[in-house]
N, C-alpha and C. Protein backbone atom coordinates (compact mmCIF):
# COMPACT_ATOMS: atom_id res chain seq x y z
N UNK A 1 69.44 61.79 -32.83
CA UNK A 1 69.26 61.79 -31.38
C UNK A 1 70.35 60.93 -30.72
N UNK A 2 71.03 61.77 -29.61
CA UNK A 2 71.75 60.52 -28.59
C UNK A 2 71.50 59.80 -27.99
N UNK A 3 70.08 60.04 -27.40
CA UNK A 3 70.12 59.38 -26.81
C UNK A 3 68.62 58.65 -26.74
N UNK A 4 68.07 57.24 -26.24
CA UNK A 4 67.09 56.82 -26.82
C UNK A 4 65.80 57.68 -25.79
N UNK A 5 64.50 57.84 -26.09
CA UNK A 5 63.87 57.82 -25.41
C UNK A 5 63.26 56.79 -24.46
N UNK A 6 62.96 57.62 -22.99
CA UNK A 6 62.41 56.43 -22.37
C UNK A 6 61.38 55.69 -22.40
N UNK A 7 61.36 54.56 -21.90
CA UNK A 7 60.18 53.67 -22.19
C UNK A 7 59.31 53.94 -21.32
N UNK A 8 57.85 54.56 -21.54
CA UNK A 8 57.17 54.65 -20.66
C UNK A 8 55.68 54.05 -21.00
N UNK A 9 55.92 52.81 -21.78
CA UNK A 9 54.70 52.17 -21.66
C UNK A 9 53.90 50.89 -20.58
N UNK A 10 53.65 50.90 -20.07
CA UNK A 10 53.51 49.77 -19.03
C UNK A 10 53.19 48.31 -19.59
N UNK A 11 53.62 47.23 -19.15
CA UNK A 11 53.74 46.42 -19.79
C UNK A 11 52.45 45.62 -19.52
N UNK A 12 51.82 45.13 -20.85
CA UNK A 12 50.70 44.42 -20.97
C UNK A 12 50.35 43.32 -19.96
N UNK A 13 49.32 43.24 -19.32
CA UNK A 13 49.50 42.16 -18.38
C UNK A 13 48.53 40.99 -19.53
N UNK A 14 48.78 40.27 -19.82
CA UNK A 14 47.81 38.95 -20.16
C UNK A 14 47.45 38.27 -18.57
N UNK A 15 46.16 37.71 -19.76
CA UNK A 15 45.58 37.06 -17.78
C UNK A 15 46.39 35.54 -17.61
N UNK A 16 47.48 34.98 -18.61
CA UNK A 16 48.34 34.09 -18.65
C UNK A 16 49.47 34.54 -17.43
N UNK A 17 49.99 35.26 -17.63
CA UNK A 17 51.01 35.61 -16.96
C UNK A 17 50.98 36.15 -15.09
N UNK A 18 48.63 36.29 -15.57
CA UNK A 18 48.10 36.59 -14.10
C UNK A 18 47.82 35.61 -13.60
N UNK A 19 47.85 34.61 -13.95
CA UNK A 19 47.07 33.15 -13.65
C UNK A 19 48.58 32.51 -13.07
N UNK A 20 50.03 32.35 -13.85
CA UNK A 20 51.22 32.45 -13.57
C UNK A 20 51.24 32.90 -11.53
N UNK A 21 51.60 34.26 -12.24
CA UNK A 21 51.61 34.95 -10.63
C UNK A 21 50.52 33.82 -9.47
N UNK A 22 50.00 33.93 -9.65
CA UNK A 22 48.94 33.50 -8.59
C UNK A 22 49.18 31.85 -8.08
N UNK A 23 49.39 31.58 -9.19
CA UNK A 23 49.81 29.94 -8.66
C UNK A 23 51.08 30.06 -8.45
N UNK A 24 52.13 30.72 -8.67
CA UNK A 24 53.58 30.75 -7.69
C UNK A 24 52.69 30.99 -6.27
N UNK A 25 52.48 32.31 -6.34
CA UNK A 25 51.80 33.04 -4.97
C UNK A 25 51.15 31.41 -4.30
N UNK A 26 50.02 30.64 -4.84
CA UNK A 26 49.47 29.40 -4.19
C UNK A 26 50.54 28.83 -3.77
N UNK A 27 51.72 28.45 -4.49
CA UNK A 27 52.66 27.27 -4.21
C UNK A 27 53.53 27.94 -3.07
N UNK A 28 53.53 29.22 -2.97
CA UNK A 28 54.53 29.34 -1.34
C UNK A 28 53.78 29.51 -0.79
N UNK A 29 52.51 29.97 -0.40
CA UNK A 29 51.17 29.84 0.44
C UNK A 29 51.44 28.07 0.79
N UNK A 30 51.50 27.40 -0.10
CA UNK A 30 51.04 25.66 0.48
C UNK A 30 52.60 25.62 0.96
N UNK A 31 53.85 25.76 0.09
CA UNK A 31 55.02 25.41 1.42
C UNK A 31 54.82 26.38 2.49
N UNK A 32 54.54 27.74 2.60
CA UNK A 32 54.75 28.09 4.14
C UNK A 32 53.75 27.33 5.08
N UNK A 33 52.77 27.50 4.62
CA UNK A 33 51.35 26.51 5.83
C UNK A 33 51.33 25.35 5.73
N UNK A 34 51.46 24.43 4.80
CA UNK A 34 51.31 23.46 4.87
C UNK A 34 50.64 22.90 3.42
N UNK A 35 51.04 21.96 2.90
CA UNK A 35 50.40 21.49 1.36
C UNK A 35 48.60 21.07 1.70
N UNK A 36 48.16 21.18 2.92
CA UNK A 36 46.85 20.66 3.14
C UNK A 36 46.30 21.95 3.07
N UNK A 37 46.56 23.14 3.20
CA UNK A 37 46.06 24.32 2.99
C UNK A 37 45.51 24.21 1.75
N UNK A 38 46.34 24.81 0.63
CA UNK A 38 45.92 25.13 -0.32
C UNK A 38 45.84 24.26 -1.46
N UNK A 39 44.68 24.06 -1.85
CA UNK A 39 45.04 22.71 -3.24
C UNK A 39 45.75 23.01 -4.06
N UNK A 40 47.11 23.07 -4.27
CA UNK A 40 48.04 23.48 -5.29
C UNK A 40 47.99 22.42 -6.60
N UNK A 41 47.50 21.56 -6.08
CA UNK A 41 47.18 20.44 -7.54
C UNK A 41 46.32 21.12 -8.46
N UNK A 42 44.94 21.01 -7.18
CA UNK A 42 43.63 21.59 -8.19
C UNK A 42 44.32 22.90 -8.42
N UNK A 43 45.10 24.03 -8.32
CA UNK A 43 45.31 25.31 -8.67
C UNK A 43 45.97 25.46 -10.53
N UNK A 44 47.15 24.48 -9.87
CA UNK A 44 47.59 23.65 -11.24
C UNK A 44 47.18 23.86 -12.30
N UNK A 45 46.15 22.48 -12.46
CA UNK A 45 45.48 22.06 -13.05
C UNK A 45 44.61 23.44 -13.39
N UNK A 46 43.89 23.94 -12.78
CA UNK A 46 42.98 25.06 -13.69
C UNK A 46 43.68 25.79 -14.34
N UNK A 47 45.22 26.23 -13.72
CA UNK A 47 45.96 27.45 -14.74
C UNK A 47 46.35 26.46 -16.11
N UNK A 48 46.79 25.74 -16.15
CA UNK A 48 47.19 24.75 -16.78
C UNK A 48 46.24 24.39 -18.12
N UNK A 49 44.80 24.27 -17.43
CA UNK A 49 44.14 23.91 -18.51
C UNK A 49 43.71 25.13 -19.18
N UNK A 50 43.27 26.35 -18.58
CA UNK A 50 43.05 27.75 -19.16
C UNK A 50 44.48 28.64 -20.00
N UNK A 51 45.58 28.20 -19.94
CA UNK A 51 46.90 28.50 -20.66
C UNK A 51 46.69 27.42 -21.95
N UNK A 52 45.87 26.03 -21.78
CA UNK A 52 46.13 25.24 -22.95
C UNK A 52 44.67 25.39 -23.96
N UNK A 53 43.98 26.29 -23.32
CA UNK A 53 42.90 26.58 -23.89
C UNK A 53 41.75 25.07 -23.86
């Protein structure tokens, strides 16, 4: 074959990488409004401790 086939599997989401997303998403939520908005500490901290098991 020349040429490869395409990749058409969609890529696995782990809920690591969903927990990821979401606390970026929190951390420009707290710089656009304001860091008193959103607890980006406490957000942190929960992804943080659920990634370290």
């Amino acid at each position: 074959m020349a040429t490869a086939p395409p990749v058409r599997r969609l890529p696995s989401t782990p809920l690591a990488a969903v927990l990821l997303v979401l606390t970026l998403l929190s951390i420009a939520l707290a710089t656009a409004f304001g860091a008193e908005t959103i607890p980006v500490g406490d957000v942190w901290h929960t992804v943080a401790g659920r990634l370290t098991g």
